[in-house]
N, C-alpha and C. Protein backbone atom coordinates (compact mmCIF):
# COMPACT_ATOMS: atom_id res chain seq x y z
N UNK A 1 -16.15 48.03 154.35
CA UNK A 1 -14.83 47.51 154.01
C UNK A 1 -13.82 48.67 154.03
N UNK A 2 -12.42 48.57 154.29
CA UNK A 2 -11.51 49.37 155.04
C UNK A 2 -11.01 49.92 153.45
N UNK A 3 -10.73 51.13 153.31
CA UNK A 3 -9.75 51.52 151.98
C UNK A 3 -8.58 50.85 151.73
N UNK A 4 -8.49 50.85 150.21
CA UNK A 4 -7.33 49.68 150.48
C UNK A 4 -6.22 51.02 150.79
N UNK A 5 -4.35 50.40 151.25
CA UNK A 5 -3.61 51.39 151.76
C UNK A 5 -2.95 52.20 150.35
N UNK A 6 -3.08 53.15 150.66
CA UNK A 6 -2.32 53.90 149.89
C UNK A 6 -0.86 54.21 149.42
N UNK A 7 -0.65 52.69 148.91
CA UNK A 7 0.94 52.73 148.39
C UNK A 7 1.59 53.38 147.81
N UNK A 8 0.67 53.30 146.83
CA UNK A 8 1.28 54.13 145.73
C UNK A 8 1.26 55.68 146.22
N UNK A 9 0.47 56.17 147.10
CA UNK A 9 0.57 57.26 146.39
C UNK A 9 1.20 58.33 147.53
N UNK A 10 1.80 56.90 148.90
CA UNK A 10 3.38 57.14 149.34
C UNK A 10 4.11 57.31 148.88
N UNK A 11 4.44 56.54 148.32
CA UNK A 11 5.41 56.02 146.86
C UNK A 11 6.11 57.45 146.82
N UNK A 12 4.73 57.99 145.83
CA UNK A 12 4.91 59.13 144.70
C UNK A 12 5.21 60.29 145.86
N UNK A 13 4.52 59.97 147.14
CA UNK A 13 5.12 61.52 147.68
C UNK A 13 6.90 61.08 148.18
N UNK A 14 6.85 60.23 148.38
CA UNK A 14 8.80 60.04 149.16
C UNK A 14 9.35 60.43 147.80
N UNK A 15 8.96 60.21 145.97
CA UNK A 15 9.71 60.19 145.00
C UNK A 15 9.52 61.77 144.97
N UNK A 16 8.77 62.56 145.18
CA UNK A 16 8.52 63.59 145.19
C UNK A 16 9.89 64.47 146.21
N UNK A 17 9.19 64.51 147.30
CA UNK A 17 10.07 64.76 148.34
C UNK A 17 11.61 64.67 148.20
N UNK A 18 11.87 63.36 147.62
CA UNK A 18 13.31 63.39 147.51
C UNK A 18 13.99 64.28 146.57
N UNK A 19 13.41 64.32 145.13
CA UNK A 19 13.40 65.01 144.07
C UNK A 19 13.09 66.59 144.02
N UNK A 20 12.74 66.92 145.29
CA UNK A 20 12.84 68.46 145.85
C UNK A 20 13.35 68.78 146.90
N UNK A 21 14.43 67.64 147.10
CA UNK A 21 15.25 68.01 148.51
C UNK A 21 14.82 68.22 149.25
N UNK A 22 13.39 67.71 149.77
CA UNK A 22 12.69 68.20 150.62
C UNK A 22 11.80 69.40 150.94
N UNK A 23 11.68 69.56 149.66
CA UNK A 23 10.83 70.88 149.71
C UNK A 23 9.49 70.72 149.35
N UNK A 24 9.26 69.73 149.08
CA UNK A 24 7.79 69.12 148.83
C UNK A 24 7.08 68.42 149.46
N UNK A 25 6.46 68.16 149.98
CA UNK A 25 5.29 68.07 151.52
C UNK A 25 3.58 68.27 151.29
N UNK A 26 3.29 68.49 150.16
CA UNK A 26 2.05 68.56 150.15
C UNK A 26 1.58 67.19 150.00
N UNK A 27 1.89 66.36 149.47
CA UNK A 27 1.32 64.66 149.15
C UNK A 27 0.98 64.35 150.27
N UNK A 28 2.21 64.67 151.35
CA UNK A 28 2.47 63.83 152.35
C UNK A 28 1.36 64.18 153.41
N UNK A 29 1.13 65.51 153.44
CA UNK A 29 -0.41 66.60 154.13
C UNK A 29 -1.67 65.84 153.47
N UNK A 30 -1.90 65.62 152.57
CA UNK A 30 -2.88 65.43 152.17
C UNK A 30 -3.22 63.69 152.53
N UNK A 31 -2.64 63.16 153.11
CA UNK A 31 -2.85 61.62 153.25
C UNK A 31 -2.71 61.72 155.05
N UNK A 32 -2.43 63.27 155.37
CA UNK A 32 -2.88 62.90 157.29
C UNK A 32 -3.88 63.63 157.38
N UNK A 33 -4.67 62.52 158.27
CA UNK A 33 -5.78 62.80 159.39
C UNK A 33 -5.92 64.09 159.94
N UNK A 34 -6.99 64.22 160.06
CA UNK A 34 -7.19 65.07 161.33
C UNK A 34 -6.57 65.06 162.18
N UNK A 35 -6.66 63.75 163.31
CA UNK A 35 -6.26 63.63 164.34
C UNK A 35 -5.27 62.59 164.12
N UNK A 36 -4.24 62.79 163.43
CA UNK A 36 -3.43 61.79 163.31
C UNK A 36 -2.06 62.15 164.46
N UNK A 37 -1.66 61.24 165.34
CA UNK A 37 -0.51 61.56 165.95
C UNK A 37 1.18 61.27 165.25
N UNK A 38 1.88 62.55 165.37
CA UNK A 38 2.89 62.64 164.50
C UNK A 38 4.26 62.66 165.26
N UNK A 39 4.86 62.00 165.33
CA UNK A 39 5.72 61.43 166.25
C UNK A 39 7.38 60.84 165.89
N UNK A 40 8.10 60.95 166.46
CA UNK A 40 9.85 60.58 165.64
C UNK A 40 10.86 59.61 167.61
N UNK A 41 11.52 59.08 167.41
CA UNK A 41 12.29 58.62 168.24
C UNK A 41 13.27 59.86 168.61
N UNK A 42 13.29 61.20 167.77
CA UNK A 42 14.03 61.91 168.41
C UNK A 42 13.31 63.01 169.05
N UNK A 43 12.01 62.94 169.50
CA UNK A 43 10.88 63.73 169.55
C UNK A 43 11.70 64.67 170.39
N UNK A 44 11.95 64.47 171.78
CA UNK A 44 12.77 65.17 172.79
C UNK A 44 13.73 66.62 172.49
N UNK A 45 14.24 65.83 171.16
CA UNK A 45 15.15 66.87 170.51
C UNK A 45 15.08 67.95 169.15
N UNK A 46 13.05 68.19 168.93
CA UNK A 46 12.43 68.56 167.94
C UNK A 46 11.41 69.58 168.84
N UNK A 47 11.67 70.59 168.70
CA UNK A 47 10.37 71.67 169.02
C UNK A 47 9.14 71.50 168.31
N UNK A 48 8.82 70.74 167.00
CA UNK A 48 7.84 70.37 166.76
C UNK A 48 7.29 68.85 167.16
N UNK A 49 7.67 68.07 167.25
CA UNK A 49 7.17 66.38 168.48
C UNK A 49 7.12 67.02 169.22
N UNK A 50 6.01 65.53 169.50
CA UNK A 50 5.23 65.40 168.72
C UNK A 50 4.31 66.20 168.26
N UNK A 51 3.65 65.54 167.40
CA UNK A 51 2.67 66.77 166.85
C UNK A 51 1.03 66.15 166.19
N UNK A 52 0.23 66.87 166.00
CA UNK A 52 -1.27 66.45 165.46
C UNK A 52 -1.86 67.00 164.61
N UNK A 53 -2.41 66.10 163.34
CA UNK A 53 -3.55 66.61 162.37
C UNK A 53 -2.00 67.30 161.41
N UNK A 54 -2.89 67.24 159.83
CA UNK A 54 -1.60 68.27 158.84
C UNK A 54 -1.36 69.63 159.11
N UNK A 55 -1.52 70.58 160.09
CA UNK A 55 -1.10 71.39 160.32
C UNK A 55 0.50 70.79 161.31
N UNK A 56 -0.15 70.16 162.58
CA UNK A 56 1.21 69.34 163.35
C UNK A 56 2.16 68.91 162.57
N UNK A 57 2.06 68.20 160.92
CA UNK A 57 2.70 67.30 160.06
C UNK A 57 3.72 68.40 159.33
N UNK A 58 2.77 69.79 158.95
CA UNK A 58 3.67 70.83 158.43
C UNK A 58 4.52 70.75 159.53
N UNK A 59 4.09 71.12 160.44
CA UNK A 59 5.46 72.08 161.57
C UNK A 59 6.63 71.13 161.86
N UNK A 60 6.04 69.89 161.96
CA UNK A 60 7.07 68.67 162.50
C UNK A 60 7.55 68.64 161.18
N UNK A 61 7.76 68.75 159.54
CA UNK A 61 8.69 68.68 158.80
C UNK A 61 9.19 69.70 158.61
N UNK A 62 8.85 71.20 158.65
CA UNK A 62 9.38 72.04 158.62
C UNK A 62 10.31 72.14 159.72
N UNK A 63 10.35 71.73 160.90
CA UNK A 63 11.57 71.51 161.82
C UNK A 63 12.73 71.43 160.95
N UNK A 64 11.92 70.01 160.73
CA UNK A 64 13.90 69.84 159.73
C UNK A 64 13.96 70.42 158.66
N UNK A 65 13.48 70.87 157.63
CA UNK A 65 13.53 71.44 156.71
C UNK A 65 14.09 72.79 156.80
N UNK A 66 13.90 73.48 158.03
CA UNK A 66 13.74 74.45 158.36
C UNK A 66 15.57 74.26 158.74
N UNK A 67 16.13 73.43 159.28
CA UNK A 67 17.41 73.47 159.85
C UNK A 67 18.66 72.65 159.23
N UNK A 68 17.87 71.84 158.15
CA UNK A 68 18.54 70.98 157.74
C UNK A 68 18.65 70.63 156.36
N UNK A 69 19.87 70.95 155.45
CA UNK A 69 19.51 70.65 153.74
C UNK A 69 19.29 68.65 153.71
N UNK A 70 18.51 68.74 152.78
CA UNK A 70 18.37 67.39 152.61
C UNK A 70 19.01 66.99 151.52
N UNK A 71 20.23 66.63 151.44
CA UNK A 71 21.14 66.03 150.24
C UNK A 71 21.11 65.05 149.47
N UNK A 72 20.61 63.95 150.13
CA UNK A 72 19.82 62.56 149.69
C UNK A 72 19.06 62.11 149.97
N UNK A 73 18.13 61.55 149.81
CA UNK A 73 16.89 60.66 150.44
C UNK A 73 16.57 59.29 149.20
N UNK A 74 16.68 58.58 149.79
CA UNK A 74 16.09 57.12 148.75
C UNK A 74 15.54 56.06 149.48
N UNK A 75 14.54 55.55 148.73
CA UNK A 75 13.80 54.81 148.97
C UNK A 75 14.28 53.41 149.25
N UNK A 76 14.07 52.42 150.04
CA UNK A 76 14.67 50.71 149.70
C UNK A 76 13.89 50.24 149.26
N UNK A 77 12.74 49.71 150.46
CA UNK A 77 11.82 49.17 149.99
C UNK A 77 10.45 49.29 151.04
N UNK A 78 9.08 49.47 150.88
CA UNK A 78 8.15 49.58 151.42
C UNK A 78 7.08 48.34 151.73
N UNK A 79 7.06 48.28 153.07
CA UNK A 79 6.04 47.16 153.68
C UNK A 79 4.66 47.25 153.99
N UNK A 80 3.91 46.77 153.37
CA UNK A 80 2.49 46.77 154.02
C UNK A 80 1.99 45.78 154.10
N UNK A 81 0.92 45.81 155.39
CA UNK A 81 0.41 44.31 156.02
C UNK A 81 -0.69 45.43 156.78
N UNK A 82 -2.03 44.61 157.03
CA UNK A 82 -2.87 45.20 157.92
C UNK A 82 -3.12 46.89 157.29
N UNK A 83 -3.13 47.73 158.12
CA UNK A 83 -3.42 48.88 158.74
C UNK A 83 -2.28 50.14 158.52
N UNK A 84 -0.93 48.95 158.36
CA UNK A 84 0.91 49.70 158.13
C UNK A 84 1.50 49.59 157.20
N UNK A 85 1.76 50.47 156.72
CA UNK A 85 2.59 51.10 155.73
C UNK A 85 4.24 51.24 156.41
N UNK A 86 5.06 50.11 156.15
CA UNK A 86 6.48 50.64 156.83
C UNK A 86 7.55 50.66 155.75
N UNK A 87 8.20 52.07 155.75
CA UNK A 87 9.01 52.81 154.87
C UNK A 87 10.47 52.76 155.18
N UNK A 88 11.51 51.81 153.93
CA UNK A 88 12.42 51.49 154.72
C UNK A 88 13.47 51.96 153.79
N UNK A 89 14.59 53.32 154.62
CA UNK A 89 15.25 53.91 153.34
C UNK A 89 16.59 54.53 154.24
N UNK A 90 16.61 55.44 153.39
CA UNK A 90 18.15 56.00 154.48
C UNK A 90 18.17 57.47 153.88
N UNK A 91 19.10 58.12 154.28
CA UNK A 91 19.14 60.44 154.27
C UNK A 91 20.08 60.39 154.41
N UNK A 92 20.65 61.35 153.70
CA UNK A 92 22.55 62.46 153.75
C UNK A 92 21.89 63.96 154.48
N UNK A 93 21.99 64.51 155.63
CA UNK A 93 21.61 65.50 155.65
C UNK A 93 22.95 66.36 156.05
N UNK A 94 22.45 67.63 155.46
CA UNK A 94 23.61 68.72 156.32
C UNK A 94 23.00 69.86 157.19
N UNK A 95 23.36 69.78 158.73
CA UNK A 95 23.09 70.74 159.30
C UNK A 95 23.49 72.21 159.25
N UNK A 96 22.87 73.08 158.61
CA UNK A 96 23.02 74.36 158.34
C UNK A 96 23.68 75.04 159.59
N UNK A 97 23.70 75.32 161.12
CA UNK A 97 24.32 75.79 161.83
C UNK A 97 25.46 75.09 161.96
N UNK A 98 25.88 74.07 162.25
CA UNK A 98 27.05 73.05 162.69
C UNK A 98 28.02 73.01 161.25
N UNK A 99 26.54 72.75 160.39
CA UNK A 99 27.87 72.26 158.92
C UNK A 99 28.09 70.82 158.43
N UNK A 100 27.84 70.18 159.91
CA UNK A 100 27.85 68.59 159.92
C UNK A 100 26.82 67.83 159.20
N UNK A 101 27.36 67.11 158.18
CA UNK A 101 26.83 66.17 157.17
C UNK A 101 27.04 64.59 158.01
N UNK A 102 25.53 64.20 158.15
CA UNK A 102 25.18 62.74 158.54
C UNK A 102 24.64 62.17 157.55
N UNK A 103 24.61 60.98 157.83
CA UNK A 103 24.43 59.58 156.45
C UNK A 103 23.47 58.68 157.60
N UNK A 104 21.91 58.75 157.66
CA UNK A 104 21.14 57.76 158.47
C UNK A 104 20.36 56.96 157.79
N UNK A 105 20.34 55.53 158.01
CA UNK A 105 18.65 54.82 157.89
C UNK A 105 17.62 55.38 158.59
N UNK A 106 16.54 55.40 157.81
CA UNK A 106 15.55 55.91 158.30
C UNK A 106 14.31 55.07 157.80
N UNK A 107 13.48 54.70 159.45
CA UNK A 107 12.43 53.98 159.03
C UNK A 107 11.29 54.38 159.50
N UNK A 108 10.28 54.38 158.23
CA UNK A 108 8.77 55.69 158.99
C UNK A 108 7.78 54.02 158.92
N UNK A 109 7.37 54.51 160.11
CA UNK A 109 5.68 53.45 160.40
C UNK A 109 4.73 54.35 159.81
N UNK A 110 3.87 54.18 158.96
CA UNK A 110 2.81 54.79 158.89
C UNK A 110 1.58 53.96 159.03
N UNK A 111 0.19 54.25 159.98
CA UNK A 111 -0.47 53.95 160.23
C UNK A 111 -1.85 54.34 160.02
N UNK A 112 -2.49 53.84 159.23
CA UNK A 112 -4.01 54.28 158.39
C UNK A 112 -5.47 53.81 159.21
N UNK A 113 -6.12 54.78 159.01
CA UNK A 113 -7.87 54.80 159.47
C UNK A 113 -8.36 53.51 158.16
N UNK A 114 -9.64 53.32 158.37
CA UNK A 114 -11.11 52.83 157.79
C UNK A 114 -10.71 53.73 156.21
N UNK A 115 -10.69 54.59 156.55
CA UNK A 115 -11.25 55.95 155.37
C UNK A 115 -9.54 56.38 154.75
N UNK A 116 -8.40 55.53 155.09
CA UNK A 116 -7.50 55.50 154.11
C UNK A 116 -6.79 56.74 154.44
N UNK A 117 -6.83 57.75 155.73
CA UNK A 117 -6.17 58.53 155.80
C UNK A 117 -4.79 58.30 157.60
N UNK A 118 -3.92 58.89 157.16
CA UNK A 118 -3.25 58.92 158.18
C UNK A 118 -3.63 58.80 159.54
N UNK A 119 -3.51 57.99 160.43
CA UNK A 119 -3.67 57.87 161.68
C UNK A 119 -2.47 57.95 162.81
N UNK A 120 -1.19 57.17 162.28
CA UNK A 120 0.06 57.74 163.17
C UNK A 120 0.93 57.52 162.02
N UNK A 121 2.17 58.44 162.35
CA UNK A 121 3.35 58.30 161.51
C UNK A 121 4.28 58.53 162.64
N UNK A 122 5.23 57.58 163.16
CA UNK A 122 6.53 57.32 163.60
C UNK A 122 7.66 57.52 162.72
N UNK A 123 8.69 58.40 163.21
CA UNK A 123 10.24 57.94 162.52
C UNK A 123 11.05 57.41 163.24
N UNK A 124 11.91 56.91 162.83
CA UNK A 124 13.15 56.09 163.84
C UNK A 124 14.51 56.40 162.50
N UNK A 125 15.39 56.93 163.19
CA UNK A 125 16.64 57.26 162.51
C UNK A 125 17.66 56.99 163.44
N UNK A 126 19.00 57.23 162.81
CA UNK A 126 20.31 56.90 163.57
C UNK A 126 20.24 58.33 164.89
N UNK A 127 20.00 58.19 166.15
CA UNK A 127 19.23 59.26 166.85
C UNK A 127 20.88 60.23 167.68
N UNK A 128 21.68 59.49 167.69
CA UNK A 128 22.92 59.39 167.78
C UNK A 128 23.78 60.48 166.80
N UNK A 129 23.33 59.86 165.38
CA UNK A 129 24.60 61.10 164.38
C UNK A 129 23.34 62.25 164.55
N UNK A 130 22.35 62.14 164.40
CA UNK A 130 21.11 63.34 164.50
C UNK A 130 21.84 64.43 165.37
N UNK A 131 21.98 63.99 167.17
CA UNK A 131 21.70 65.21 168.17
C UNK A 131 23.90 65.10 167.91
N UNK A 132 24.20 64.78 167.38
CA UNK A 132 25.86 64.88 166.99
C UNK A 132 25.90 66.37 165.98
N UNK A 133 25.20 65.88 165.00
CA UNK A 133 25.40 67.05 164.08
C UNK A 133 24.64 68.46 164.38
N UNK A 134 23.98 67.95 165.16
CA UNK A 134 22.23 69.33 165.34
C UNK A 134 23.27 69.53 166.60
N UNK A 135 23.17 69.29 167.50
CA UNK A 135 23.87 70.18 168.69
C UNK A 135 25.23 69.89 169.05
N UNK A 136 26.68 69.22 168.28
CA UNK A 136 28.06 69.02 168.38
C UNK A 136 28.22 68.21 169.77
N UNK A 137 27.16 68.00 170.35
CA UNK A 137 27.19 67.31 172.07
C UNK A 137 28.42 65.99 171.71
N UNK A 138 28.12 65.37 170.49
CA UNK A 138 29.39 64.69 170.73
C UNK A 138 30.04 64.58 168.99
N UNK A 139 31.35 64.22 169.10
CA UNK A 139 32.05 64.82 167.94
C UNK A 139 32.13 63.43 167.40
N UNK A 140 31.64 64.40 165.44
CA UNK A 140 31.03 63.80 164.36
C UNK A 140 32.15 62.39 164.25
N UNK A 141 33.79 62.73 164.62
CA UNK A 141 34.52 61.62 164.14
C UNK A 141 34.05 60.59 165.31
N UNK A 142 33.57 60.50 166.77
CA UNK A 142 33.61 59.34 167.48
C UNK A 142 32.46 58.51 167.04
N UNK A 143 31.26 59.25 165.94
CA UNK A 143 30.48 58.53 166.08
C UNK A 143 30.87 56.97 164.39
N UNK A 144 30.75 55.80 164.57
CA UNK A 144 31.09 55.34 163.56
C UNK A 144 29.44 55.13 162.43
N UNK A 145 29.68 55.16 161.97
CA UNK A 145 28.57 55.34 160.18
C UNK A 145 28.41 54.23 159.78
N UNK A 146 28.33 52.42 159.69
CA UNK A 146 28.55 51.98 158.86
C UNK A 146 27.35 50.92 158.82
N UNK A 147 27.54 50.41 157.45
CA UNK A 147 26.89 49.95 156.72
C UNK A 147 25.59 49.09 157.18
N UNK A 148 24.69 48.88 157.74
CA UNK A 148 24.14 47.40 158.44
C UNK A 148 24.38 46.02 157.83
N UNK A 149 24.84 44.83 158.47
CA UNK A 149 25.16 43.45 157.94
C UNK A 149 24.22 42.63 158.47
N UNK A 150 23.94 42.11 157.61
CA UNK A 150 23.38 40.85 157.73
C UNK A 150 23.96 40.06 158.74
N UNK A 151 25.25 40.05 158.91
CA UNK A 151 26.23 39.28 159.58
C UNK A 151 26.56 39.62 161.32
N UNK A 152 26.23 39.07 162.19
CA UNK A 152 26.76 39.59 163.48
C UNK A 152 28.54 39.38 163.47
N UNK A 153 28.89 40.22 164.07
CA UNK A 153 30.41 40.08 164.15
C UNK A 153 30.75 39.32 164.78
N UNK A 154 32.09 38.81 164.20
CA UNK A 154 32.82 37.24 164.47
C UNK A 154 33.23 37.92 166.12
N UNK A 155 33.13 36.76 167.03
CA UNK A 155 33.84 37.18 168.63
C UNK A 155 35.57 36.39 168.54
């Protein structure tokens, strides 16, 4: 029989993590695989993506950590069904070279073995204000920020 998923003790590392601005990362090591593949929608634009096993998991958060203060991070709410763990929240970050402060949703897939440990972790963020603030390619005022609605806009 499969481990049950480890909610909680996601949970406690995102409450962690947030509560050290990001300077805390060991929870999050200790729940990947060996061979777990570590992966983001902005992979292209990360010298660490993708990446493998908790050594790959250090380097791929230390990317950003490494370039980026983490100002906010909060939790919404967390999904599990099957095998996935999906993490549904949003980040204030400020890019230390640029200066530029972005406001993204951010949603992590996490994906578990038999034995309850990490197997893939995906991110998906606003990929847009990301390579805006990290490389100025396009300027912070054209990009718009706002809220997600429930509502499609009236035509």
């Amino acid at each position: 029989m499969p481990t049950p998923l480890p909610v909680e003790q996601l949970r406690a590392a995102y409450a962690e993590w947030s509560a050290s601005g990001g300077n805390a990362f060991d929870r999050f090591l200790a729940l990947i695989g060996d061979d777990a593949e570590i992966g983001s929608v902005l992979d292209r634009h990360s010298p660490a993506a993708p990446a493998r096993g908790p050594e790959g998991a250090r380097a791929f958060i230390s990317a950003l950590t490494d370039t980026c203060d983490i100002l906010e991070h909060e939790t919404g709410q967390m999904v599990s069904q099957g095998d996935t763990i999906v993490w549904i929240g949003r980040c204030r970050l400020r890019n230390r070279a640029t200066g530029a402060v972005f406001d993204t949703p951010l949603i992590d897939v996490w994906r578990f073995d038999e034995a309850g440990k990490v197997a893939s972790f995906y991110e998906m963020s606003d990929s847009l204000a990301f390579v805006a603030a990290t490389t100025q390619a396009v300027p912070m005022q054209d990009i718009i920020l706002a809220e997600p609605s429930a509502q499609p806009p009236a035509r």
